[in-house]
C-alpha atoms as a PDB file:
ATOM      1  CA  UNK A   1       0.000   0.000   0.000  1.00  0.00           C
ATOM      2  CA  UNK A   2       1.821   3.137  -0.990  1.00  0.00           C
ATOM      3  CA  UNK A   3      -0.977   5.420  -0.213  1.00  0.00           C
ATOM      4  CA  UNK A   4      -0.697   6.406   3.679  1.00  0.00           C
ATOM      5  CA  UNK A   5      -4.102   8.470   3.863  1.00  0.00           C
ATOM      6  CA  UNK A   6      -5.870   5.640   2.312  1.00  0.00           C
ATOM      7  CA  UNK A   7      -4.294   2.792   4.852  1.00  0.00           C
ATOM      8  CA  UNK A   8      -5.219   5.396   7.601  1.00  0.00           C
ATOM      9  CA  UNK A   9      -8.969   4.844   6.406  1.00  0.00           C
ATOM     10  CA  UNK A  10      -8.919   1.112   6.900  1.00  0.00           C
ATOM     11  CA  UNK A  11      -8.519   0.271   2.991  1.00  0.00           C
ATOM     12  CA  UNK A  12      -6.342  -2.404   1.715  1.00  0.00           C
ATOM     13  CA  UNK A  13      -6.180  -3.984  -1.697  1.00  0.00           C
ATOM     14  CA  UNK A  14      -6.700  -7.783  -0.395  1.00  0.00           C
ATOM     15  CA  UNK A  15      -5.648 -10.312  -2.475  1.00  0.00           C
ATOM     16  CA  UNK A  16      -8.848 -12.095  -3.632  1.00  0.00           C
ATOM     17  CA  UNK A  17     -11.215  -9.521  -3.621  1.00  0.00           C
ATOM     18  CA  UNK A  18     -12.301  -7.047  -6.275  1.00  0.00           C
ATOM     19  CA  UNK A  19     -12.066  -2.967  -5.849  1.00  0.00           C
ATOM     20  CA  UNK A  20     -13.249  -0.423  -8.966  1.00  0.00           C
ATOM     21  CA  UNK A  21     -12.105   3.145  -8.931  1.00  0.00           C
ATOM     22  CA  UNK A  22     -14.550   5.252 -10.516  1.00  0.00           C
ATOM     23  CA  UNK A  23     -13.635   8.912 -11.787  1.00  0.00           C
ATOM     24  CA  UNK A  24     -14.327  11.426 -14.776  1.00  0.00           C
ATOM     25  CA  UNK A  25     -12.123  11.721 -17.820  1.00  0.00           C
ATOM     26  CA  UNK A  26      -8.534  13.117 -17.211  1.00  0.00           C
ATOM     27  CA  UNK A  27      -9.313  13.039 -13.621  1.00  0.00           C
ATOM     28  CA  UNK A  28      -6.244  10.455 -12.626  1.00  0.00           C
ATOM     29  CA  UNK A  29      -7.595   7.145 -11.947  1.00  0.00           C
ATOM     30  CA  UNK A  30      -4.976   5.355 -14.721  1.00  0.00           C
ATOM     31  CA  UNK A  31      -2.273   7.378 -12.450  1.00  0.00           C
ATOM     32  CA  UNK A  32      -4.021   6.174  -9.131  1.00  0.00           C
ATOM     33  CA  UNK A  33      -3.407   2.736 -10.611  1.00  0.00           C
ATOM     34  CA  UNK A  34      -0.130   3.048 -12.278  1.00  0.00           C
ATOM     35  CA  UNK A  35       1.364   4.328  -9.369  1.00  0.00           C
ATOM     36  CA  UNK A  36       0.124   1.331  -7.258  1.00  0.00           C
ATOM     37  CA  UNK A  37       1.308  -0.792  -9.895  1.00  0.00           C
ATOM     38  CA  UNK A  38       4.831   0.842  -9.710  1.00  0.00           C
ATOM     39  CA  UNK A  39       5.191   1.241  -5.840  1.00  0.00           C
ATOM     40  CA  UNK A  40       3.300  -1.387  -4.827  1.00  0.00           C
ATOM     41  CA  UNK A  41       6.144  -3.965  -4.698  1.00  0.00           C
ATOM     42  CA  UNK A  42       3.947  -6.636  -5.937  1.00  0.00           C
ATOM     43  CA  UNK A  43       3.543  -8.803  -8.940  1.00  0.00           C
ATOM     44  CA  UNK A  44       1.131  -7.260 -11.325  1.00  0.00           C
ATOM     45  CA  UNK A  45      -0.492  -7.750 -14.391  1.00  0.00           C
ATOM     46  CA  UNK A  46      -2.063  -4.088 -16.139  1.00  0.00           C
ATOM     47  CA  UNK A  47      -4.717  -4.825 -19.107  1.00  0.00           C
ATOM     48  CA  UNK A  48      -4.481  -1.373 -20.350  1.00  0.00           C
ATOM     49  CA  UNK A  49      -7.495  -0.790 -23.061  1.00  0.00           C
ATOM     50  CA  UNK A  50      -7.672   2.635 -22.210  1.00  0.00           C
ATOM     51  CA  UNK A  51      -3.716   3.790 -22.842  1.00  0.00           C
ATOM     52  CA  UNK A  52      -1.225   2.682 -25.243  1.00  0.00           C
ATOM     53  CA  UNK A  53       2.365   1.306 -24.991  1.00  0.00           C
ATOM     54  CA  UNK A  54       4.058   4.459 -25.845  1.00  0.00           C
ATOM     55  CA  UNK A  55       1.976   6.695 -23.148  1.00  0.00           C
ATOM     56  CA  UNK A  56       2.560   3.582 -20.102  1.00  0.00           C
ATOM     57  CA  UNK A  57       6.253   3.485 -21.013  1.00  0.00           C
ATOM     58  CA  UNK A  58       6.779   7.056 -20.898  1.00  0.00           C
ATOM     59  CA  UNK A  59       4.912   7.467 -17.905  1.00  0.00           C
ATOM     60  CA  UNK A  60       6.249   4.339 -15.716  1.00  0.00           C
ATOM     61  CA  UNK A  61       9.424   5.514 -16.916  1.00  0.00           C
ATOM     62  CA  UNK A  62       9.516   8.456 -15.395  1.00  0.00           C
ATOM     63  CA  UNK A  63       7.668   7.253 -12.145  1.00  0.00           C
ATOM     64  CA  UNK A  64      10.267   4.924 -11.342  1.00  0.00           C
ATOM     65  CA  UNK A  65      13.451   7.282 -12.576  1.00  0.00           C
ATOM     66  CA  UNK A  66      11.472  10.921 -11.633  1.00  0.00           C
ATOM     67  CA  UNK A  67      12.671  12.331 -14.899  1.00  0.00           C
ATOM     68  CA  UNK A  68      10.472  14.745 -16.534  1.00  0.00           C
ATOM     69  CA  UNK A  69       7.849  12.937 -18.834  1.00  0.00           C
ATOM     70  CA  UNK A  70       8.374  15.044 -21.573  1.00  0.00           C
ATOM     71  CA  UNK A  71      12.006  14.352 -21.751  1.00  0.00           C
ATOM     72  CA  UNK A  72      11.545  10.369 -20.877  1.00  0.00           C
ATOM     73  CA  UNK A  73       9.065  10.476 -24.653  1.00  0.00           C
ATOM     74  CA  UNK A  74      11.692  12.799 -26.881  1.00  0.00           C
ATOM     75  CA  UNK A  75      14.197   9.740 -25.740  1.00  0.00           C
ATOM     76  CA  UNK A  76      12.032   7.308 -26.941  1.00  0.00           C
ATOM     77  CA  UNK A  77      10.649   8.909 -29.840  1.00  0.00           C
ATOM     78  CA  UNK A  78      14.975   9.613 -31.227  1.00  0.00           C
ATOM     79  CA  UNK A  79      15.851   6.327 -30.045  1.00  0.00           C
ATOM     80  CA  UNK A  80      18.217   7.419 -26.894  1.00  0.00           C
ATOM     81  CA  UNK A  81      16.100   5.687 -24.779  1.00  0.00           C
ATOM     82  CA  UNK A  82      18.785   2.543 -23.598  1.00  0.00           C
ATOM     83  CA  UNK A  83      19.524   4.257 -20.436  1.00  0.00           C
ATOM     84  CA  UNK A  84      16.053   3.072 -18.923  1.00  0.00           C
ATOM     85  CA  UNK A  85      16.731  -0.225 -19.555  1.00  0.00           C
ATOM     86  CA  UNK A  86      18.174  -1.115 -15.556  1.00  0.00           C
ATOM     87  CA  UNK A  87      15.092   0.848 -14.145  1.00  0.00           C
ATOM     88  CA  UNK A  88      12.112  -1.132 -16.134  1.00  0.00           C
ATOM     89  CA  UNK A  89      14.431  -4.291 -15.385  1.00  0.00           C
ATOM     90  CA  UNK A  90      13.729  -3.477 -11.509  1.00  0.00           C
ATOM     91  CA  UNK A  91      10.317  -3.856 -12.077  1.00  0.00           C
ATOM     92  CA  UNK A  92      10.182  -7.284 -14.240  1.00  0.00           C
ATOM     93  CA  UNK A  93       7.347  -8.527 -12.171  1.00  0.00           C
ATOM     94  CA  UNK A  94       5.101  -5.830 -13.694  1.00  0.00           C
ATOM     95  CA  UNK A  95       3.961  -6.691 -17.139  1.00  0.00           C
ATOM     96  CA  UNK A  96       1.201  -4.685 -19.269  1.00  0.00           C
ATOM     97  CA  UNK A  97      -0.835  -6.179 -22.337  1.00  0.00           C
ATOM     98  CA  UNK A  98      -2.538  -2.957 -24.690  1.00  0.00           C
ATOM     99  CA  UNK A  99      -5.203  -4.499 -26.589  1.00  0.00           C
ATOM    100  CA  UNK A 100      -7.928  -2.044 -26.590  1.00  0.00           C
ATOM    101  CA  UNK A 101     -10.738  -4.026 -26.577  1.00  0.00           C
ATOM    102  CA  UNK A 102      -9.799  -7.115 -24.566  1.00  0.00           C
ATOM    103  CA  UNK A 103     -12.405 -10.291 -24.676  1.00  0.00           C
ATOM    104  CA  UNK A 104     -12.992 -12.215 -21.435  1.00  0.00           C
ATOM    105  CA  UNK A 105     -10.815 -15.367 -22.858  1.00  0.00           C
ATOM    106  CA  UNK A 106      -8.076 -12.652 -23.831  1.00  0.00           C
ATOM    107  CA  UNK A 107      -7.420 -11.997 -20.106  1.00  0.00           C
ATOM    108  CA  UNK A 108      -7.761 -15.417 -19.282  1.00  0.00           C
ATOM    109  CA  UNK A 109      -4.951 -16.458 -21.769  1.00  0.00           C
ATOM    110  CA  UNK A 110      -2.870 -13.490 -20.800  1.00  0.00           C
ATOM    111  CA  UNK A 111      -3.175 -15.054 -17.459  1.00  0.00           C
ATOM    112  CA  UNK A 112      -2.543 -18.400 -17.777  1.00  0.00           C
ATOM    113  CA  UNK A 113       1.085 -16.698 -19.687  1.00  0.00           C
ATOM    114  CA  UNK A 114       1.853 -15.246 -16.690  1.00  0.00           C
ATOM    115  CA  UNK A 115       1.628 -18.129 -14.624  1.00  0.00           C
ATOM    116  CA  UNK A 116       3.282 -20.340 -17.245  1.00  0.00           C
ATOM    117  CA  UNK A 117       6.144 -17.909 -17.164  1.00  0.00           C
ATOM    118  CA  UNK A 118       6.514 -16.932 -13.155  1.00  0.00           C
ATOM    119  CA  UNK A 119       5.024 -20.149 -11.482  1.00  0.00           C
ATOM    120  CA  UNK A 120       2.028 -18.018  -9.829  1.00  0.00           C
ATOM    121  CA  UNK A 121      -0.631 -15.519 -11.341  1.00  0.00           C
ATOM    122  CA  UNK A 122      -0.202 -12.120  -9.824  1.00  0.00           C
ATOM    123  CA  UNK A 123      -1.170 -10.833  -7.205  1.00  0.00           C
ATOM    124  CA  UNK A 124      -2.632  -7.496  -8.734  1.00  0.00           C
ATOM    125  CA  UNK A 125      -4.524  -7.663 -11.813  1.00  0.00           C
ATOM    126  CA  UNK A 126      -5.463  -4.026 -13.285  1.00  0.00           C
ATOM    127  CA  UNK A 127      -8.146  -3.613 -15.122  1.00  0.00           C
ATOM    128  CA  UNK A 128      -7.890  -0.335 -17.151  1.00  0.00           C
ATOM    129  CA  UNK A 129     -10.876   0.235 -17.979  1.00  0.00           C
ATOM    130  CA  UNK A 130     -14.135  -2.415 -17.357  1.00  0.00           C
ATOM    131  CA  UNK A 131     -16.242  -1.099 -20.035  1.00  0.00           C
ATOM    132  CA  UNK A 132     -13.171  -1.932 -22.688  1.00  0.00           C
ATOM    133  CA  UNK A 133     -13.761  -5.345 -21.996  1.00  0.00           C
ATOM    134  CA  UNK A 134     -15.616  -7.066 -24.443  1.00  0.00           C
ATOM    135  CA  UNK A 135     -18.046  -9.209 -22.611  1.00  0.00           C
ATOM    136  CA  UNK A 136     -21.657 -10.421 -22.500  1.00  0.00           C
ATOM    137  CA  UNK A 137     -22.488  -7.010 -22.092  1.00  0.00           C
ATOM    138  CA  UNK A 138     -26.189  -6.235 -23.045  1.00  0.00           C
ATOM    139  CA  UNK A 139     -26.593  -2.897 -25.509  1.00  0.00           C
ATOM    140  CA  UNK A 140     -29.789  -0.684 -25.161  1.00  0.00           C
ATOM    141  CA  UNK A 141     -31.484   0.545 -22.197  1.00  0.00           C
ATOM    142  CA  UNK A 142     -30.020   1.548 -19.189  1.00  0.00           C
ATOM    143  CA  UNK A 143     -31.476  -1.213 -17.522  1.00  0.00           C
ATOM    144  CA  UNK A 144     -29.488  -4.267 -19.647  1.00  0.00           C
ATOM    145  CA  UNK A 145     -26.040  -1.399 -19.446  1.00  0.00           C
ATOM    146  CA  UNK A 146     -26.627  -2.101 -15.754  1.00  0.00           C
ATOM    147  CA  UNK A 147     -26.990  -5.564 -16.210  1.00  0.00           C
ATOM    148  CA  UNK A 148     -24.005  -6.314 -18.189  1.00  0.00           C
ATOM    149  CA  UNK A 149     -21.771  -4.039 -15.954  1.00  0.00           C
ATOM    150  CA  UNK A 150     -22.941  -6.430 -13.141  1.00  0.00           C
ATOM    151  CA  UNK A 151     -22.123  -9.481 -14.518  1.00  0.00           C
ATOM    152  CA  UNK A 152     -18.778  -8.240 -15.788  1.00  0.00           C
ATOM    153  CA  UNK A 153     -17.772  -7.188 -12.016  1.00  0.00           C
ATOM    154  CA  UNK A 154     -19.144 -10.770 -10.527  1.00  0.00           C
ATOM    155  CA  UNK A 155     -16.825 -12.256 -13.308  1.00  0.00           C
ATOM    156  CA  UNK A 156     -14.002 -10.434 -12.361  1.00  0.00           C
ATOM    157  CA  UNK A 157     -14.546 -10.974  -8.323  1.00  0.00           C
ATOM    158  CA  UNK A 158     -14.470 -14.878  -9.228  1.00  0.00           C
ATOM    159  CA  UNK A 159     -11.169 -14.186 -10.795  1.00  0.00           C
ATOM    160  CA  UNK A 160      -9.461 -12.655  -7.712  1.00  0.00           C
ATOM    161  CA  UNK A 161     -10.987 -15.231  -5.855  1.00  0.00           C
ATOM    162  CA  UNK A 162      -9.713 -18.308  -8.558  1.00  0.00           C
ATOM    163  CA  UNK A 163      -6.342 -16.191  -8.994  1.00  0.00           C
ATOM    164  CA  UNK A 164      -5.616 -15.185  -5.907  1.00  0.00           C
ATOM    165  CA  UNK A 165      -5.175 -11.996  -7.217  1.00  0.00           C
ATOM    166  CA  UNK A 166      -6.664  -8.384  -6.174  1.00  0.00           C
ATOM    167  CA  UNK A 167      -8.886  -7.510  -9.495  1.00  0.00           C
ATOM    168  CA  UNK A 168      -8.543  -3.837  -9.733  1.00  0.00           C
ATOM    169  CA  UNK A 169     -11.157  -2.288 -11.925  1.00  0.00           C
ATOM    170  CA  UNK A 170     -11.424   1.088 -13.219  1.00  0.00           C
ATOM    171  CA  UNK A 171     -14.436   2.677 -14.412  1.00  0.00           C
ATOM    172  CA  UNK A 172     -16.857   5.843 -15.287  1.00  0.00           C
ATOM    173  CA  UNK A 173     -19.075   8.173 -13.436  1.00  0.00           C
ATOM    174  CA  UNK A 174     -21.968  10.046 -14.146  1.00  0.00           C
ATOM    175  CA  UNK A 175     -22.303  12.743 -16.263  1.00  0.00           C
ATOM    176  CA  UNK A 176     -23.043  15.195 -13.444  1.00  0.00           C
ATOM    177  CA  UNK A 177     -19.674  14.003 -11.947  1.00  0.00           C
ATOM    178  CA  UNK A 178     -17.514  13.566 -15.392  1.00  0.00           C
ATOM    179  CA  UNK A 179     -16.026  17.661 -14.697  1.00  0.00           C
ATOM    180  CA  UNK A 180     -14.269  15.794 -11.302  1.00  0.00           C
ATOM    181  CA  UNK A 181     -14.022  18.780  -9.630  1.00  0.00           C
ATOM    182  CA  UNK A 182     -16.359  17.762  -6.694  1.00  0.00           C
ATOM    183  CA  UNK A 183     -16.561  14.757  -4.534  1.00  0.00           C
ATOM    184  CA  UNK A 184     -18.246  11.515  -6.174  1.00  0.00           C
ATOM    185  CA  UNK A 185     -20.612   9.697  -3.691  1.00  0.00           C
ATOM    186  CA  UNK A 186     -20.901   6.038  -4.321  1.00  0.00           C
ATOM    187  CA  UNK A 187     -24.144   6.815  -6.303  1.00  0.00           C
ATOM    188  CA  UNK A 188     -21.951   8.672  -9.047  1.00  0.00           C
ATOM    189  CA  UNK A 189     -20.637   5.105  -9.954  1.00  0.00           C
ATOM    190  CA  UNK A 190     -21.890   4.914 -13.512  1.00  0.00           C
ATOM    191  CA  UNK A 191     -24.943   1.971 -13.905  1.00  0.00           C
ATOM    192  CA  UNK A 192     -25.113   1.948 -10.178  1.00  0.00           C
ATOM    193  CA  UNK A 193     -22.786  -0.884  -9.601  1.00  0.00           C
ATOM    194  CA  UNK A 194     -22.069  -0.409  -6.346  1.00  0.00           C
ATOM    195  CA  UNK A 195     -23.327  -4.531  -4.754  1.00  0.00           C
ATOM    196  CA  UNK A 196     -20.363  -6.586  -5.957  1.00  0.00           C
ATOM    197  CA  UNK A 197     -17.158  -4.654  -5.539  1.00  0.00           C
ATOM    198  CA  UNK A 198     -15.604  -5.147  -1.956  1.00  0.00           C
ATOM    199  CA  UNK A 199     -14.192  -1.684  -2.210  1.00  0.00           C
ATOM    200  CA  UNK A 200     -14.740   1.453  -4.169  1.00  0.00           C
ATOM    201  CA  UNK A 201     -12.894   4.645  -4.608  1.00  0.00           C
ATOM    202  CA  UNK A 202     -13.884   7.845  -6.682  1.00  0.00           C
ATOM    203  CA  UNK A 203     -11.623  10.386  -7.665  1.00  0.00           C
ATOM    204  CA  UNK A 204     -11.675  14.003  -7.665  1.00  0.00           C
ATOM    205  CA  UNK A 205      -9.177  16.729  -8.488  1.00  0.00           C
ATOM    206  CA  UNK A 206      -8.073  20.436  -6.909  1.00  0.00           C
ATOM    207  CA  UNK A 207      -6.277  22.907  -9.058  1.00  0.00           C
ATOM    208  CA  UNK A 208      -4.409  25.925  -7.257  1.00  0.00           C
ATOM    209  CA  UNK A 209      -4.071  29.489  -8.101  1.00  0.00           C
ATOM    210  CA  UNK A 210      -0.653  28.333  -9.229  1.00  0.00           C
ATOM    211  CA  UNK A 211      -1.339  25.243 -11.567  1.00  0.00           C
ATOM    212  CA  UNK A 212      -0.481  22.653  -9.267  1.00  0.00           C
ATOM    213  CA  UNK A 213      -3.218  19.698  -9.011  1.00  0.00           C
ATOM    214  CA  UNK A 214      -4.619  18.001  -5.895  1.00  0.00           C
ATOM    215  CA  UNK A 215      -5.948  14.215  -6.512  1.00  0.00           C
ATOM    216  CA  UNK A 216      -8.727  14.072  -3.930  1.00  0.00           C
ATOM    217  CA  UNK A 217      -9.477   9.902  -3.076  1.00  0.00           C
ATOM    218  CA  UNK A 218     -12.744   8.568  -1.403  1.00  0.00           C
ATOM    219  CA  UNK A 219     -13.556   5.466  -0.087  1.00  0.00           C
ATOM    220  CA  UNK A 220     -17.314   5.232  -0.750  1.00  0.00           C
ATOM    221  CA  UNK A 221     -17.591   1.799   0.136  1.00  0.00           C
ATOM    222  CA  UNK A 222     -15.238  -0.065   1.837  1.00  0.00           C
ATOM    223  CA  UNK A 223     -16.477  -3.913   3.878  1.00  0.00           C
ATOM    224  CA  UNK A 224     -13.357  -4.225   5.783  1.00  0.00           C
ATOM    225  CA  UNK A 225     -13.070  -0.789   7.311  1.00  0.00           C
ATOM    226  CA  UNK A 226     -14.091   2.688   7.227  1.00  0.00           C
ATOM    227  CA  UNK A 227     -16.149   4.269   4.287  1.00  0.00           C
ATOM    228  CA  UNK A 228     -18.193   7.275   3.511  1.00  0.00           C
ATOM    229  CA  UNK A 229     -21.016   7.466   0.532  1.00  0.00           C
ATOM    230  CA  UNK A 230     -21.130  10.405   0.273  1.00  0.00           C
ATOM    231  CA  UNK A 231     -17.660  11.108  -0.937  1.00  0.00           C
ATOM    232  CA  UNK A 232     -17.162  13.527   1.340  1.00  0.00           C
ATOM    233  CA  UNK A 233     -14.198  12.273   3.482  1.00  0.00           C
ATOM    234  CA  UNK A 234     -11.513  11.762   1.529  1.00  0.00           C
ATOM    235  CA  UNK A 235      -7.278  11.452   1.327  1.00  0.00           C
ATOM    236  CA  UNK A 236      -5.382  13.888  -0.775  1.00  0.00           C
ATOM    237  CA  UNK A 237      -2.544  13.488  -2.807  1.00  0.00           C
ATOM    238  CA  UNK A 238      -0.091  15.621  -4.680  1.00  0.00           C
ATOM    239  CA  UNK A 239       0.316  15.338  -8.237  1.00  0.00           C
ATOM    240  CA  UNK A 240       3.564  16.065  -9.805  1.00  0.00           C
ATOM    241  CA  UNK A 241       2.610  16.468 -13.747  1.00  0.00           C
ATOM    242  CA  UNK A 242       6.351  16.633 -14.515  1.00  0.00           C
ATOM    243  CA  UNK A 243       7.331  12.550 -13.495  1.00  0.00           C
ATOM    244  CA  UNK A 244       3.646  11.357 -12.832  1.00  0.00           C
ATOM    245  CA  UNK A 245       3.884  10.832  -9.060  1.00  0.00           C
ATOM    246  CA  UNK A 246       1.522  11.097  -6.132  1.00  0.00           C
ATOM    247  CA  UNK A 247       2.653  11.905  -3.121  1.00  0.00           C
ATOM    248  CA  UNK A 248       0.775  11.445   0.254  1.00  0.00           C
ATOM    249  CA  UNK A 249      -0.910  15.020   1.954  1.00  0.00           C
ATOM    250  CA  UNK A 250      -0.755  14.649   5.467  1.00  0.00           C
ATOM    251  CA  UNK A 251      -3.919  16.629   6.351  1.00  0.00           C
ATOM    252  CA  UNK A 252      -6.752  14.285   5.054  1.00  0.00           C
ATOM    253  CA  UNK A 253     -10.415  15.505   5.304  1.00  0.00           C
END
């Protein structure tokens, strides 16, 4: 856990249990998770529909090294990026697959490769985002959207639980709550799939007079410790746009 203000509200990312992070667009939930990905000191596979290869290398590149971003992708982009080599090797246990629209035997397969190749499946599987999953997912009213999103989230709790594995999913939020400037109770959770996740965190953000950004983290539902609907009560983090970190605010609210 590499979030203090989040362990100081009784959450943990148990192995064998499912979590979704729910947050407007550009908000930071793909940093929330790449940074637990990173830190987190823990085997880890990222399905990343949502991002492509060049973006996650430049950004867990300069996570891990704290170079600017910007300088980590002109390296890449002219071919001067060899240096980076020893600092992605550190985290070999951490391996991504960037097929944008993912089936349900796609992640199985990608899976079973990771056990094949390390002897275990890992022990956090990122899901990045749900609704890029191609599933038995219902089009049409509301209704069968909710439907589908439900059965994709009990799928994915019987893989942590078959795994081993904390499924982390990340997902939408209503349109009222897609500016993420404002806390995000647990009813902003777009389709109101708030029964099968164990935990659930929404996102919001704080900008300063001086361009700096705030990433604002609730725990709206939470069965194995503290949790506020609302959204309310929440742990802040500092986001450093030049190398991608968050960094822990001691205050929380």
């Amino acid at each position: 856990m590499p979030y203090k203000g989040l362990a100081s509200h009784e959450v943990e990312f148990r192995r064998g249990e499912f979590s979704l992070v729910a947050a407007g667009p550009g908000t930071g939930k793909s940093l929330f998770a790449l940074n637990l990905a990173l830190f987190g000191g823990i085997p880890v596979m990222y399905f990343s529909a949502d991002s492509n290869a060049a973006t996650q290398l430049t950004r867990s590149t300069a996570l891990l090294t704290g170079d600017n971003v910007k300088d980590v992708k002109h390296k890449l982009l002219s071919d001067h990026f060899d240096e980076y080599t020893g600092y992605l090797n550190s985290r070999w246990w951490v391996r991504f697959d960037y097929d944008a629209r993912p089936s349900l035997e796609d992640i199985e397969l990608k899976l079973r490769a990771y056990f094949e190749v390390f002897g275990m499946f890992p022990h956090l599987i990122v899901v990045d985002n749900i609704t890029n999953v191609q599933g038995d997912l219902p089009v049409g009213s509301a209704e069968s959207f909710t439907f589908g999103l439900e059965a994709m989230c009990e799928y994915l709790s019987d893989m942590a639980r078959v795994t081993g594995a904390h499924v982390l999913a990340l997902h939408h939020v209503t349109g009222e709550h897609s500016d993420g400037l404002s806390p995000i109770p647990l009813s902003g959770v777009k389709g109101k799939i708030g029964r099968v996740p164990n935990l659930i965190l929404t996102i919001h953000k704080e900008v300063d007079e001086m361009g700096g950004t705030i990433i604002h983290v609730s725990d709206v539902k939470n069965r194995e410790g503290f949790a506020d609907p609302s959204g309310q009560t929440f742990s802040s983090y500092e986001f450093n746009s030049k190398n991608m970190r968050l960094t822990d605010i001691v205050n929380t609210l």
